[in-house]
C-alpha atoms as a PDB file:
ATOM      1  CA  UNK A   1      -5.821 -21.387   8.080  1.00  0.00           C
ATOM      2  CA  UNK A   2      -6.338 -19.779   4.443  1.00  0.00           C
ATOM      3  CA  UNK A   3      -5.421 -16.182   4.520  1.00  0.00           C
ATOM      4  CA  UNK A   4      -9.179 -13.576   4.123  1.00  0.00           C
ATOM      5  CA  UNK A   5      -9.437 -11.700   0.928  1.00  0.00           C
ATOM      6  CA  UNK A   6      -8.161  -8.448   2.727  1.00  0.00           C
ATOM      7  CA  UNK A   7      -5.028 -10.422   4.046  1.00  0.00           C
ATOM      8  CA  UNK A   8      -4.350 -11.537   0.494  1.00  0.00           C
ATOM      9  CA  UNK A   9      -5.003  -7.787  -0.860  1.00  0.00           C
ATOM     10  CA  UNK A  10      -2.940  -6.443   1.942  1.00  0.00           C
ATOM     11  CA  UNK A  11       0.013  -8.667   0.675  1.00  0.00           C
ATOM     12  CA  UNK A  12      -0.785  -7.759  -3.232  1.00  0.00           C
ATOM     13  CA  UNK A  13      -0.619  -4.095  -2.509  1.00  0.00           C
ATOM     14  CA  UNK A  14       2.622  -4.554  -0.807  1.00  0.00           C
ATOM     15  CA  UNK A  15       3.853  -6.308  -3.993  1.00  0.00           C
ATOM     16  CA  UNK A  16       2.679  -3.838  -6.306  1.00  0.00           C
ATOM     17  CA  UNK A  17       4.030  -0.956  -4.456  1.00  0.00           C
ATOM     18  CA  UNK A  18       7.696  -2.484  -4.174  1.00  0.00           C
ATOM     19  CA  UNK A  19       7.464  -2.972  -7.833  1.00  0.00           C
ATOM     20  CA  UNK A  20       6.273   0.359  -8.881  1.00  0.00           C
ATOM     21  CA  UNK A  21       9.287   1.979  -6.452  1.00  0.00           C
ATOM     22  CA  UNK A  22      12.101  -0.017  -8.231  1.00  0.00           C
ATOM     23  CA  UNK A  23      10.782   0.919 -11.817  1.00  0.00           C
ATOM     24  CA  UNK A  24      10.330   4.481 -10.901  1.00  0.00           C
ATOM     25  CA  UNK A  25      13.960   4.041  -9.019  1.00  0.00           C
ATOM     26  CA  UNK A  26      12.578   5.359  -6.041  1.00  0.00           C
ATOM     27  CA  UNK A  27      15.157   3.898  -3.097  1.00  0.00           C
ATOM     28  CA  UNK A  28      12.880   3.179  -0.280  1.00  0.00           C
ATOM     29  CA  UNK A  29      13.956   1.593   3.444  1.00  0.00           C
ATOM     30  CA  UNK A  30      10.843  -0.228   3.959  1.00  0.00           C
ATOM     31  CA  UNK A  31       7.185  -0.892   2.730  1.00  0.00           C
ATOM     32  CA  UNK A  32       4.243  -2.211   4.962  1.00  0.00           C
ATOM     33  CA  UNK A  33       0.420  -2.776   4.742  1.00  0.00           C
ATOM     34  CA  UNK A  34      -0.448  -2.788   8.582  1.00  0.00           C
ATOM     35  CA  UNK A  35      -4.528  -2.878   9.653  1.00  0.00           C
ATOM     36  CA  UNK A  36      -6.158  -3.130  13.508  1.00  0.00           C
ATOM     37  CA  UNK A  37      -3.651  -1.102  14.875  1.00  0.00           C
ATOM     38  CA  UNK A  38      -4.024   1.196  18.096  1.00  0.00           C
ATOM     39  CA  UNK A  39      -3.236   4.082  15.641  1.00  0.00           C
ATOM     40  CA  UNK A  40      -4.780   3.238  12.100  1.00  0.00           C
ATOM     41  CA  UNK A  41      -8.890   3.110  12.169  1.00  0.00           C
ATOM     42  CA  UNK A  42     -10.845   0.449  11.678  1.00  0.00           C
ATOM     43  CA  UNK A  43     -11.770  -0.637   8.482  1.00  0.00           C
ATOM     44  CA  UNK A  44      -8.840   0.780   6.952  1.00  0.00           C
ATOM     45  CA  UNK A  45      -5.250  -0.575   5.970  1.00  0.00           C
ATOM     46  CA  UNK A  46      -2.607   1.608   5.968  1.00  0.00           C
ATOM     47  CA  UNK A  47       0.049   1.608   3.203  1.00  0.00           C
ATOM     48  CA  UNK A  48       3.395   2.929   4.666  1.00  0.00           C
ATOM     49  CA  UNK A  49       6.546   3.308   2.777  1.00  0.00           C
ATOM     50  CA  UNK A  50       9.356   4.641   3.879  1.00  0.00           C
ATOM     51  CA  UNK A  51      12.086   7.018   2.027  1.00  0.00           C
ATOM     52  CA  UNK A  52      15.195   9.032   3.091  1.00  0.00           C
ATOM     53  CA  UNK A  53      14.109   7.759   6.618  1.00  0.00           C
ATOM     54  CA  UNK A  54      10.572   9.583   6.717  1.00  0.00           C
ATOM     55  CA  UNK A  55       7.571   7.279   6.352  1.00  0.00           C
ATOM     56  CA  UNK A  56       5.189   8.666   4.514  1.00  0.00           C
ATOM     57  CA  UNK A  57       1.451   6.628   4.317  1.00  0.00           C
ATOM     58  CA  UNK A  58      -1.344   5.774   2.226  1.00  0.00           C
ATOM     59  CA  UNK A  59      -5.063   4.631   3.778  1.00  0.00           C
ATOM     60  CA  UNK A  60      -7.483   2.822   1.670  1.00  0.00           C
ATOM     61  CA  UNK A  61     -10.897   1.271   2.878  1.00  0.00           C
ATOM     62  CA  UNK A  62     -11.076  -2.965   3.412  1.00  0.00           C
ATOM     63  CA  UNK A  63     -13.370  -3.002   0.090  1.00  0.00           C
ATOM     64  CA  UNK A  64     -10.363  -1.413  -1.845  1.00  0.00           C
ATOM     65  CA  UNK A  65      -8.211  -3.691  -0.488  1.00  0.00           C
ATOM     66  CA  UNK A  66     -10.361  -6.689  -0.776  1.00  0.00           C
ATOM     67  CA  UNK A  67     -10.779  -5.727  -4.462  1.00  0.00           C
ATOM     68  CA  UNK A  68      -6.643  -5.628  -4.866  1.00  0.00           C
ATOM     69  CA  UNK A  69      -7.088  -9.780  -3.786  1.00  0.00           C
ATOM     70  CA  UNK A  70      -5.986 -10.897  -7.839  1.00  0.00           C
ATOM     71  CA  UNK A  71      -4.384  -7.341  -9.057  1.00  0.00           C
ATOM     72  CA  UNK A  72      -4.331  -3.716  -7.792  1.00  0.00           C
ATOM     73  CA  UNK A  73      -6.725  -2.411 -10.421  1.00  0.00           C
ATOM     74  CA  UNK A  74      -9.213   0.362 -10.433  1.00  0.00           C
ATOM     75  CA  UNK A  75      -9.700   3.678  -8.322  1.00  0.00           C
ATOM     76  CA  UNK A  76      -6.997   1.477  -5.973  1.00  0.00           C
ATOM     77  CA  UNK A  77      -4.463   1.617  -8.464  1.00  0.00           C
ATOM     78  CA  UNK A  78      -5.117   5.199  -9.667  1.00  0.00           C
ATOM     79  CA  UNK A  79      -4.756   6.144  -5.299  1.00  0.00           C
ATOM     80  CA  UNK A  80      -1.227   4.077  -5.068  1.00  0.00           C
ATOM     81  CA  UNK A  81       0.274   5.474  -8.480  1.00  0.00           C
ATOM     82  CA  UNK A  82      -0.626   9.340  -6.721  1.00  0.00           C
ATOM     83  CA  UNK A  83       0.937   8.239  -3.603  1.00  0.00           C
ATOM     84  CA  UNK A  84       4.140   7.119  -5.531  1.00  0.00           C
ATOM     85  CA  UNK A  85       4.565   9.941  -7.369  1.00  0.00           C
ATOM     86  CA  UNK A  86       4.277  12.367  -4.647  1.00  0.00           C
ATOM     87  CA  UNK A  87       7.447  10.427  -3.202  1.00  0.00           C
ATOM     88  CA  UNK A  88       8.888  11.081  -6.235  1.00  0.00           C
ATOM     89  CA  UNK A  89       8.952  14.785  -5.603  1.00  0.00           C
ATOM     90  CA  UNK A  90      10.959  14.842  -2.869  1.00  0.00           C
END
């Protein structure tokens, strides 16, 4: 079964986001995309990455993620870079 543009997105994101950490050095334990979870809303993935043991997360919409399909581009990109560099601070 061919993975859905938001699966594909999902797995992009994930990508993206491990690269972005190693350039900016960042050590991180772990980094996951989860969706249609008891805990995380519908319609929404959340982005969790996880640093000096305390996970810190990231929600975007399925049309952002669906858009990250090919490359994480756009208001997307602009959301994940803010998210990594507030991991940065600490």
């Amino acid at each position: 079964m061919p993975l859905t543009s938001f699966e594909k997105g999902k797995l992009k994101i994930a990508a993206h986001v491990r690269e972005e950490l190693e350039l900016a050095r960042i050590p991180f334990e772990s980094i996951h995309c989860k969706s249609e979870s008891l805990h995380i809303p519908p319609g929404i993935a959340r982005l969790i990455v996880t640093v000096d043991n305390c996970p810190s997360y990231l929600d975007l919409s399925t049309p952002e993620v669906e858009d990250c399909e090919l490359l994480v581009a756009g208001e997307s990109w602009h959301k994940i870079a803010k998210f990594i560099a507030g991991l940065k601070k600490r």
